[in-house]
Protein backbone atom coordinates (compact mmCIF):
# COMPACT_ATOMS: atom_id res chain seq x y z
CA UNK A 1 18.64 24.53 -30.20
CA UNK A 2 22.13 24.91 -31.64
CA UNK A 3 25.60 23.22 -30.84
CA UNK A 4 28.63 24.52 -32.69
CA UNK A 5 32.04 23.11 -32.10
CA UNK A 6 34.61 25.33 -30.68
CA UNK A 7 36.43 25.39 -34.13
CA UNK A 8 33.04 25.43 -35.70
CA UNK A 9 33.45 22.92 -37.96
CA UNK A 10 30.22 21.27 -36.31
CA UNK A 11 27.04 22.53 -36.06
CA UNK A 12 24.23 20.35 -34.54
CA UNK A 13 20.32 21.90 -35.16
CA UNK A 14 18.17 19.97 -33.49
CA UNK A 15 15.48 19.30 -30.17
CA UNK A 16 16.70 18.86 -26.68
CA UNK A 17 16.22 15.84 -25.32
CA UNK A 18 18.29 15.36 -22.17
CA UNK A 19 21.18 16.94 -20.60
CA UNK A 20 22.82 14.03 -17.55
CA UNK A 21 25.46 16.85 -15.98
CA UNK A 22 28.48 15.86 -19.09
CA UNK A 23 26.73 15.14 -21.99
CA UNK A 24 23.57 16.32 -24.16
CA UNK A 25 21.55 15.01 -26.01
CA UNK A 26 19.29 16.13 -29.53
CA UNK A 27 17.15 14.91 -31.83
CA UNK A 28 18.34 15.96 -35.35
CA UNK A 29 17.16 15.03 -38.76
CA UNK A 30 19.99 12.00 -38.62
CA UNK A 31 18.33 10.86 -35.34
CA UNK A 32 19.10 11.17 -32.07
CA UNK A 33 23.08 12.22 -31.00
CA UNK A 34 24.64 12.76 -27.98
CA UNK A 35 27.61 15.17 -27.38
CA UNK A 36 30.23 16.24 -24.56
CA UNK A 37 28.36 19.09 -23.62
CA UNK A 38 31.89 21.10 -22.75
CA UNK A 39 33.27 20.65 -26.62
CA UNK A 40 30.10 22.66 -28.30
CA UNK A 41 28.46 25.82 -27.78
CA UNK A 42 24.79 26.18 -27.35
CA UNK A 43 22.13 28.73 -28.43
CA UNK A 44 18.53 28.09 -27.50
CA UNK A 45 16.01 28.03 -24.86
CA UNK A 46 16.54 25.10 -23.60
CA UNK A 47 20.22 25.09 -23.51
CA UNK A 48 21.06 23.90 -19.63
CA UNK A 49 23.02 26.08 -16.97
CA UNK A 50 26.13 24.38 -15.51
CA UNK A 51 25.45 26.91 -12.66
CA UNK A 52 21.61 26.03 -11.88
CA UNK A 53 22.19 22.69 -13.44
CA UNK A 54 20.03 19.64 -11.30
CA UNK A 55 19.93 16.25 -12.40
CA UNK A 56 16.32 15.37 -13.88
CA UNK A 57 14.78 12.37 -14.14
CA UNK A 58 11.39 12.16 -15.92
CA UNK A 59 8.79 9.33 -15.23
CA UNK A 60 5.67 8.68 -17.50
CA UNK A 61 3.18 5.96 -17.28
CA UNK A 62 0.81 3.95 -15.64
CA UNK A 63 -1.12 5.98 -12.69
CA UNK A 64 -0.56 2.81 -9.99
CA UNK A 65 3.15 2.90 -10.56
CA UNK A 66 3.30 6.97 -10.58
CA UNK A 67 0.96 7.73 -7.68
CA UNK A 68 1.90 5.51 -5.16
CA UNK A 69 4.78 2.85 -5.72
CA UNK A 70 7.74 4.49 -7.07
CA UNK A 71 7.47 7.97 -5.42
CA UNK A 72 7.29 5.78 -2.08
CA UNK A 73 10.29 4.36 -3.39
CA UNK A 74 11.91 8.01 -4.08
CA UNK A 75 10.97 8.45 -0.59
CA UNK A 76 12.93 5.42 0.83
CA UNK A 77 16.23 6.41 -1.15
CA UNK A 78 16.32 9.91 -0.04
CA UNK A 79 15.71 8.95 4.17
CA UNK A 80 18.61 5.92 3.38
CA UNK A 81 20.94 8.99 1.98
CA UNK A 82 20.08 11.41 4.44
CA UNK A 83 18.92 13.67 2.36
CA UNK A 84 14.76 15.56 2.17
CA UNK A 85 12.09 15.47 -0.26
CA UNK A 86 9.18 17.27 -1.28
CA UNK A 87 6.21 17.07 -3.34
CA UNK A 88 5.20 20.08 -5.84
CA UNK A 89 1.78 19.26 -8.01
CA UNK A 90 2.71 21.28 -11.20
CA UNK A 91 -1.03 19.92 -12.66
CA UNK A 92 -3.63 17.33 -12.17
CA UNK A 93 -1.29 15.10 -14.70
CA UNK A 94 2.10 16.17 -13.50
CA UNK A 95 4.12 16.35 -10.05
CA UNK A 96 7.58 16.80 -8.97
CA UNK A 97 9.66 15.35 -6.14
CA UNK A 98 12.91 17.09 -5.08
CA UNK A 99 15.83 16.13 -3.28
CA UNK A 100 17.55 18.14 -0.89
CA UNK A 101 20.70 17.84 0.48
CA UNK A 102 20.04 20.61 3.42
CA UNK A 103 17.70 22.94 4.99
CA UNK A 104 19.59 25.80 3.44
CA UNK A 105 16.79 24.16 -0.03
CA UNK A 106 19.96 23.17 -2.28
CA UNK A 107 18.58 20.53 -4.59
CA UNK A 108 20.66 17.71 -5.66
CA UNK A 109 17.94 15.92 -8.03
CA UNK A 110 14.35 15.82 -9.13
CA UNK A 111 12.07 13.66 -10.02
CA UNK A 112 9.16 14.68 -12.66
CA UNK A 113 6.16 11.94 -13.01
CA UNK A 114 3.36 12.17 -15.87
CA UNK A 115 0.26 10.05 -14.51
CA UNK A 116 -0.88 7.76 -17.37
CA UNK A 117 -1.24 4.73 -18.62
CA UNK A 118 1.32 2.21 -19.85
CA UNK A 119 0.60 2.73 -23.61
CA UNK A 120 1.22 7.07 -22.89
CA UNK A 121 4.58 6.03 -21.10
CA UNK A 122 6.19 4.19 -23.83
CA UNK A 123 4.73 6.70 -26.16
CA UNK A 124 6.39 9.49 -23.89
CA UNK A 125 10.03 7.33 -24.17
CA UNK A 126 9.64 6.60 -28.08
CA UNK A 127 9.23 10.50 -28.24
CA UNK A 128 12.37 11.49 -26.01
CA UNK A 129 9.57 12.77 -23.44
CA UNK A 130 10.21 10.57 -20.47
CA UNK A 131 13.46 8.72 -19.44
CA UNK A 132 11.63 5.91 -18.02
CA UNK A 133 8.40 4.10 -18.67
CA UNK A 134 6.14 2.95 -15.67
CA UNK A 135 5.20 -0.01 -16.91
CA UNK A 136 2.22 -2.91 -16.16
CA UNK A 137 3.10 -5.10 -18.73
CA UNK A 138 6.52 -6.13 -21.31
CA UNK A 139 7.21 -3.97 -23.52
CA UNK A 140 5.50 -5.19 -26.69
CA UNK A 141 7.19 -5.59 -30.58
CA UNK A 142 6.12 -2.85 -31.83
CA UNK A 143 7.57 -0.63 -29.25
CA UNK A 144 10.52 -2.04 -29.62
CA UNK A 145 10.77 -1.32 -33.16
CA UNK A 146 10.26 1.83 -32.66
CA UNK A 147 12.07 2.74 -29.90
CA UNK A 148 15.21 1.23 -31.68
CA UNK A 149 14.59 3.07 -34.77
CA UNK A 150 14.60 6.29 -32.50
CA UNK A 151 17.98 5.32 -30.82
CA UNK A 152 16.50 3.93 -27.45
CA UNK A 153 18.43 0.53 -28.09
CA UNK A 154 16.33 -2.73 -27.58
CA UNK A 155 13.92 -2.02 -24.84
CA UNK A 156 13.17 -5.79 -24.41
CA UNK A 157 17.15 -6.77 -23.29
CA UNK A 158 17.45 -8.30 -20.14
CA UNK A 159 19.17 -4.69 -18.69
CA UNK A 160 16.62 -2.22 -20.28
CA UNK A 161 13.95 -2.82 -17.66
CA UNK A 162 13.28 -3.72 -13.54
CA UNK A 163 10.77 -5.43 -12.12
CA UNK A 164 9.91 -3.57 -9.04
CA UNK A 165 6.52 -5.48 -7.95
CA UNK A 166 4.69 -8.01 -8.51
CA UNK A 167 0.34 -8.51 -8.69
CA UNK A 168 -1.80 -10.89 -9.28
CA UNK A 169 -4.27 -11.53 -11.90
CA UNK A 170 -6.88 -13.44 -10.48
CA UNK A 171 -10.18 -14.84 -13.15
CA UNK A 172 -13.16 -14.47 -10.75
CA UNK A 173 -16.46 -16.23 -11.90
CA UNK A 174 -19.98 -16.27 -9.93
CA UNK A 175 -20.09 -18.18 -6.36
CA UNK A 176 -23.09 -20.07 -8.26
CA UNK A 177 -21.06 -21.92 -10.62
CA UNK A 178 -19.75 -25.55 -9.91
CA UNK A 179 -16.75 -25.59 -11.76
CA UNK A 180 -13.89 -26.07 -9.37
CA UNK A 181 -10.87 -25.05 -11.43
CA UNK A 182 -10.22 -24.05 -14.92
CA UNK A 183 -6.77 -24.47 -16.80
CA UNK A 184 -4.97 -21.53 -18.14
CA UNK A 185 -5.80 -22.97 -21.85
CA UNK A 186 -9.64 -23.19 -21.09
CA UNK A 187 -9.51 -18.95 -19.83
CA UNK A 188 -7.42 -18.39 -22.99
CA UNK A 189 -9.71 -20.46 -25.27
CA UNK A 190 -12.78 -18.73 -23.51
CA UNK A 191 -11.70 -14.82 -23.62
CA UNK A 192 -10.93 -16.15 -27.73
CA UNK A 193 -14.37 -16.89 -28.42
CA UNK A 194 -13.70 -20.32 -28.58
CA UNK A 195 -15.91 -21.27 -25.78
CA UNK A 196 -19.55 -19.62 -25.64
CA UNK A 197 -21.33 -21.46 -23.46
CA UNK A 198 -20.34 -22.76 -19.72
CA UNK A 199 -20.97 -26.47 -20.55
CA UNK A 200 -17.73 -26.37 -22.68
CA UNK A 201 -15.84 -26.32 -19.25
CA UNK A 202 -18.00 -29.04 -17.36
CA UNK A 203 -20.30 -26.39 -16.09
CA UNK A 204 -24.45 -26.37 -16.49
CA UNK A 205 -25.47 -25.25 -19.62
CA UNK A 206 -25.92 -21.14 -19.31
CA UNK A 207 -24.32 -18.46 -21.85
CA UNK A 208 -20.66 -17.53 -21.13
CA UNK A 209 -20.25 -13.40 -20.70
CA UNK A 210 -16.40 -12.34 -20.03
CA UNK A 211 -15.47 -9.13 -18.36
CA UNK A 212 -11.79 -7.37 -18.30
CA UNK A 213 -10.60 -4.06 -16.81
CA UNK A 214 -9.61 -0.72 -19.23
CA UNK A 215 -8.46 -1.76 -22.86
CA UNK A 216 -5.30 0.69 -21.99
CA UNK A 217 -4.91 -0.42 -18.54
CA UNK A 218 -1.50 -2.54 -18.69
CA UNK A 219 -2.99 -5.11 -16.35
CA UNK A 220 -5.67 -6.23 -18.87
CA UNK A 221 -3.27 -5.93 -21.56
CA UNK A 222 -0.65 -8.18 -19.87
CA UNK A 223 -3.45 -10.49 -19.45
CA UNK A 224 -4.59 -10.13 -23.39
CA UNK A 225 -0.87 -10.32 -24.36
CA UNK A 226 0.39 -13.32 -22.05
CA UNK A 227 -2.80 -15.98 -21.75
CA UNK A 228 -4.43 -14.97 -24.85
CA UNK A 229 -1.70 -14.44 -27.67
CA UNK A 230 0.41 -16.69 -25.70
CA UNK A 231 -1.74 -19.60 -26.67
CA UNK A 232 -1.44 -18.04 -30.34
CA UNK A 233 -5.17 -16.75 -30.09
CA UNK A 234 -6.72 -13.18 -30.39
CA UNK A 235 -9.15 -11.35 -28.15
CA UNK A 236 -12.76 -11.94 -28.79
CA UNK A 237 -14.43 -8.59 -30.13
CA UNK A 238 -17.43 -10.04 -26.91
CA UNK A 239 -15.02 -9.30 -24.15
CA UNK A 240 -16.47 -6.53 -22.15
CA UNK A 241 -14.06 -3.63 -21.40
CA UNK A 242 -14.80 -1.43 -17.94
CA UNK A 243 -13.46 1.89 -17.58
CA UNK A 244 -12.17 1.14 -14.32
CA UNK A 245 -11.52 -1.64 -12.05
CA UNK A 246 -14.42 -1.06 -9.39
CA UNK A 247 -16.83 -0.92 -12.36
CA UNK A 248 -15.55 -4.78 -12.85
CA UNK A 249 -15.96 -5.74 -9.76
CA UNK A 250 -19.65 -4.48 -9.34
């Protein structure tokens, strides 16, 4: 798309990133800038309509968040403001909710959700894809490095991010075993390699075999990134990965 100042003596070439009813956004070869959308002209495809225009939010990430928690949440705000919602699948990835402010079907807003995982969420943000990440885990360093270098600001301050749930991760071991509790440090030492064998935690001597949940599921990665490099350790290369949580727990 284009932008030219009324005068012309600014023109903008660049990708559409977001439009928020005043001002648009573009990604340019000087990064990403944001201008009063009623100061420029626009040429392109995907320049908006002030006539059709409806605000847009787009959600990307992890498939627990995007299929059940937040568009229950959507849900909640539109019965508190009186207004109705429905559900459009656009594909097996991709769904819309809409808000509507009367039967007469005017939308006032819409909300677009890509079911992923954590890691395709932030990858959706860094790329000017999604507006918000749906997130199991922090945000990690390198995301943050990137997403400042791509004008997203510092996606680990205190305001860039809500917590809206909380769930447990619980270590599970066989109803055999006699080992009444195990510290933090001992799981963290174990899932490191640094513990083979089940007599290094008190336990009868038998081999030590340590399970997780999807590599790119942001509950095992919390777990990898908290309790493992938070005791300044790595993951052992041992750890068995499951493609889904019911395949751990059989």
């Amino acid at each position: 798309m284009t932008l030219k100042s009324e005068n012309g003596g600014l023109v903008v070439v660049g990708r559409f990133i977001g439009f928020d009813g005043e001002n648009i956004q573009v990604e340019t070869e000087y990064g990403a800038l944001t201008l009063r959308y009623n100061s420029v002209s626009c040429a392109g495809d995907p320049c908006p309509d002030l006539s059709t225009y409806v605000p847009e939010v787009r959600f990307s990430g992890a498939s627990l968040m995007a299929e059940i928690l937040v568009p229950s949440l959507v849900e909640g705000f539109a019965r508190s403001k009186g207004l109705q919602v429905t559900f459009e699948q656009i594909d097996p990835l991709h769904f819309r909710q809409t808000l509507f402010a009367d039967a007469v079907g005017t939308p006032v807003g819409r909300f677009v959700f890509h079911v992923a995982t954590t890691d395709e969420g932030f990858a959706d943000l860094i790329a000017h894809e999604a507006d918000i990440v749906l997130s199991l885990r922090e945000v990690r360093a390198e995301e943050v490095r990137r997403g400042r270098e791509v004008g997203l600001g510092q996606l680990d301050g205190p305001r860039q991010s809500r917590i809206v749930g909380l769930d447990a991760l619980v270590p599970v071991v066989s109803p055999r075993s006699s080992v009444a509790a195990i510290s933090l440090t001992q799981i963290a030492a174990a899932f490191a390699g640094d513990f083979a064998d089940w007599a290094d935690v008190g336990e009868d001597a038998a081999p030590m075999t340590l399970h997780l949940g999807p590599a790119t599921d942001g509950r095992a990665q919390r777990f990898i990134d908290e309790v493992v490099r938070g005791s300044e350790r790595i993951l052992s290369p041992t750890v068995v990965h499951h493609d889904s949580y019911a395949a751990l727990a059989a």
